[in-house]
N, C-alpha and C. Protein backbone atom coordinates (compact mmCIF):
# COMPACT_ATOMS: atom_id res chain seq x y z
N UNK A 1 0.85 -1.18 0.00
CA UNK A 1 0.00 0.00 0.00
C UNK A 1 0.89 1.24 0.00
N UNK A 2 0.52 2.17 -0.51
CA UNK A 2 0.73 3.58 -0.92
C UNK A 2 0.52 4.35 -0.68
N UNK A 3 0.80 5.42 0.32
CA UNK A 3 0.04 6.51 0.50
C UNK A 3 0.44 8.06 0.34
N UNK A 4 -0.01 8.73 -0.21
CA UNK A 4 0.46 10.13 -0.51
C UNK A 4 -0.49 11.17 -0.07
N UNK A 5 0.12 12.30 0.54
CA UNK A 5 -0.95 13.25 1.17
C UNK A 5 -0.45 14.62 0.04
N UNK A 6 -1.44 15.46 -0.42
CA UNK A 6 -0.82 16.49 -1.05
C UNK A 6 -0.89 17.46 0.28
N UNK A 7 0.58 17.86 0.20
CA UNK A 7 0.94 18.96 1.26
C UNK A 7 0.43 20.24 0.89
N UNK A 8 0.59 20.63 -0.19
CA UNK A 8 -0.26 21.82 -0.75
C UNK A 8 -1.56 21.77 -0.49
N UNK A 9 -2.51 20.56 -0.41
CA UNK A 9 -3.85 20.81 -0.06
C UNK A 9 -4.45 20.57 1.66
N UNK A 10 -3.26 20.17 2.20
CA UNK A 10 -3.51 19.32 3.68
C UNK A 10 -2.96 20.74 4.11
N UNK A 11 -4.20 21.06 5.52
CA UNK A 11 -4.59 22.31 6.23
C UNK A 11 -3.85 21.42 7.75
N UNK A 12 -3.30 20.73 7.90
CA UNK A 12 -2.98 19.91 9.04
C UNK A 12 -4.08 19.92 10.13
N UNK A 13 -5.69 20.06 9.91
CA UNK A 13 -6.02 19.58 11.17
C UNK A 13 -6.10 18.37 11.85
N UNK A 14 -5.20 17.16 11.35
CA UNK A 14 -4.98 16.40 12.15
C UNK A 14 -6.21 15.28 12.36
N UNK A 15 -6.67 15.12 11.78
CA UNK A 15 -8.35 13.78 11.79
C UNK A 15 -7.52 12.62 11.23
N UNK A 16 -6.63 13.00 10.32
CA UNK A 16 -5.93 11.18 10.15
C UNK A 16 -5.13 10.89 11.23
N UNK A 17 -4.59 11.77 11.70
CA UNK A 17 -3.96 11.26 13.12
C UNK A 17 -4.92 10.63 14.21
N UNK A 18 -5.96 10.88 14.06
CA UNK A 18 -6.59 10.13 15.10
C UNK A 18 -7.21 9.23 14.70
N UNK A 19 -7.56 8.93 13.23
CA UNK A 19 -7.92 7.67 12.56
C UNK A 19 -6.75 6.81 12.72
N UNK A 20 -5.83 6.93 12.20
CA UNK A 20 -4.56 5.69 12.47
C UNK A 20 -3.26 6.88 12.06
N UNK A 21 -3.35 6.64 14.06
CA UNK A 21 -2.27 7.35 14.61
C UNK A 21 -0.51 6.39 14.43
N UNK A 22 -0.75 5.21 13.79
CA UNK A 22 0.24 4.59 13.49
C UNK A 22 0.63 4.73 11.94
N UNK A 23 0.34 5.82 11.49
CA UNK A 23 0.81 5.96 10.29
C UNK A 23 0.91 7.83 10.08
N UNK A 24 -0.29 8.51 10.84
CA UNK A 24 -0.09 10.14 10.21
C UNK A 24 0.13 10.54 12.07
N UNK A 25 0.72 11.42 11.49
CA UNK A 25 1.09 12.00 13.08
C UNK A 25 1.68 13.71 12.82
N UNK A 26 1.09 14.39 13.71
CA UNK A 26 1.55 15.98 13.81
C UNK A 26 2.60 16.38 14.59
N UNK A 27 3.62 16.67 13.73
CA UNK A 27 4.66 16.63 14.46
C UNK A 27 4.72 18.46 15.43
N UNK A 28 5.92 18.52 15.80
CA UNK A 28 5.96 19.41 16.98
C UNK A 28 5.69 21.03 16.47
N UNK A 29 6.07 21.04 14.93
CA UNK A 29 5.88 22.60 14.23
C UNK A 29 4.10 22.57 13.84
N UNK A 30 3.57 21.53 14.28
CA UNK A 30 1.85 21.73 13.90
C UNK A 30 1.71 21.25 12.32
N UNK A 31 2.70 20.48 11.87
CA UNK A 31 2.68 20.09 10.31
C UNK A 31 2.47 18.16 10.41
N UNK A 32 1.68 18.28 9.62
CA UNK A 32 1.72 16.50 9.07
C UNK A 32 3.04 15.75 8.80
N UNK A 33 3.36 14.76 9.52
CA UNK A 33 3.99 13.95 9.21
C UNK A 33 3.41 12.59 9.37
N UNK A 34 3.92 11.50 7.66
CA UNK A 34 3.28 10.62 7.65
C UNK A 34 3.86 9.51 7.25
N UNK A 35 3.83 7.98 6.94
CA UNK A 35 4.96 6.87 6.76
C UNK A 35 3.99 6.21 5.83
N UNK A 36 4.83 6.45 4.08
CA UNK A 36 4.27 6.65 2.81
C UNK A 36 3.93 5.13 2.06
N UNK A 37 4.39 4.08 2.86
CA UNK A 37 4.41 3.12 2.69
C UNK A 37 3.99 1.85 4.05
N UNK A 38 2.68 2.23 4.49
CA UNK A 38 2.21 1.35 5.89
C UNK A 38 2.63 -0.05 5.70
N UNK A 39 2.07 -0.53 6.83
CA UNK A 39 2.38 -2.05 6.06
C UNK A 39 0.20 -2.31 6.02
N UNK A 40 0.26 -3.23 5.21
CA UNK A 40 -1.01 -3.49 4.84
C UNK A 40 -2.14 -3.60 5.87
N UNK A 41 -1.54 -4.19 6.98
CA UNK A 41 -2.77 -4.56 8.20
C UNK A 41 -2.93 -3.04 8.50
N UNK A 42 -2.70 -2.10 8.35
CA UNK A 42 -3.10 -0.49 8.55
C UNK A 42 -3.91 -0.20 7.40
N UNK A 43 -4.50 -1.04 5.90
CA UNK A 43 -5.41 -0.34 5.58
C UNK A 43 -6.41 0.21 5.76
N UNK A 44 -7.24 -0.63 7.33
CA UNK A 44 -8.59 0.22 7.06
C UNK A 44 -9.00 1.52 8.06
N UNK A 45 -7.66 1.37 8.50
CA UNK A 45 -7.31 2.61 9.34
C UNK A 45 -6.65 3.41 8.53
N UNK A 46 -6.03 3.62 7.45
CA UNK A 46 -5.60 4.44 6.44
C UNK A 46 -6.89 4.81 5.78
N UNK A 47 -7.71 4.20 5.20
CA UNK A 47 -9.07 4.74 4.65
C UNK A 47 -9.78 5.26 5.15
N UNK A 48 -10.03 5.02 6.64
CA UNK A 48 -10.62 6.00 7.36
C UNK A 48 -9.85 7.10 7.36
N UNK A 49 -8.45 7.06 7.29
CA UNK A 49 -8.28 8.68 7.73
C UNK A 49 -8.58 9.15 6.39
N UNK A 50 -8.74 8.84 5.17
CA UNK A 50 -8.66 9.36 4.13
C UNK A 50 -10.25 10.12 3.87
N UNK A 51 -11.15 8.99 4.03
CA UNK A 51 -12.44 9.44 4.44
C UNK A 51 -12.63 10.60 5.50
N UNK A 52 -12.02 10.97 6.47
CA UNK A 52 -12.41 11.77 7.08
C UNK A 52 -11.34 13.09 6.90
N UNK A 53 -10.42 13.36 5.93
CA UNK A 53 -9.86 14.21 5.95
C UNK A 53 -10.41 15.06 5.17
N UNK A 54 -10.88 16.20 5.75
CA UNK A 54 -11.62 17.43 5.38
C UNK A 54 -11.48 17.97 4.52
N UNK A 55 -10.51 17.63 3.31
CA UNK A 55 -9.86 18.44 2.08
C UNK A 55 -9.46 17.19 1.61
N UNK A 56 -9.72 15.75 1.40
CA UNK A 56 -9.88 14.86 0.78
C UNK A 56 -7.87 15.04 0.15
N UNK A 57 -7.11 15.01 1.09
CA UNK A 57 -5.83 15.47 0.64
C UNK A 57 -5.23 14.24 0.69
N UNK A 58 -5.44 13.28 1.06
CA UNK A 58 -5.23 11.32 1.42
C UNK A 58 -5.51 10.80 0.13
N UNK A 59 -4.29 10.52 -0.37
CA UNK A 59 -4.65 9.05 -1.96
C UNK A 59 -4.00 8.22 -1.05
N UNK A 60 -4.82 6.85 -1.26
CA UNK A 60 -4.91 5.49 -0.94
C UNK A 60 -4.35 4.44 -2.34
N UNK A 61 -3.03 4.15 -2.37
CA UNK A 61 -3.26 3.10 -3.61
C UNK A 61 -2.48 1.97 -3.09
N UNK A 62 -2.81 0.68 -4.10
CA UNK A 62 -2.51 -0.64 -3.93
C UNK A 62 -0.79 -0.83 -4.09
């Protein structure tokens, strides 16, 4: 799995971090940081965060 956030469109409020906090996380400057390559048992906690990110800034691929 694959994951890419566009930084240009991600406002960092942080909703994938609390969907699966084992993959997006806000680091200490208030900016997204995220690990672009999960391992698979984190997909459906990756789709949720993607689903709930407010600016749809989360691609999900295989």
């Amino acid at each position: 799995m694959k994951v890419t956030v566009d930084l240009a469109l991600c406002q960092d409020h942080g909703q994938c971090a609390i969907a699966a906090p084992a993959v997006f996380r806000i680091n200490d400057e208030g900016k997204l940081e995220y690990d672009g390559e999960p391992d698979d048992s984190l997909r459906d906690e990756v789709e949720e965060a993607a689903d709930v990110c407010p600016v749809q800034a989360i691609l999900v691929q295989d």
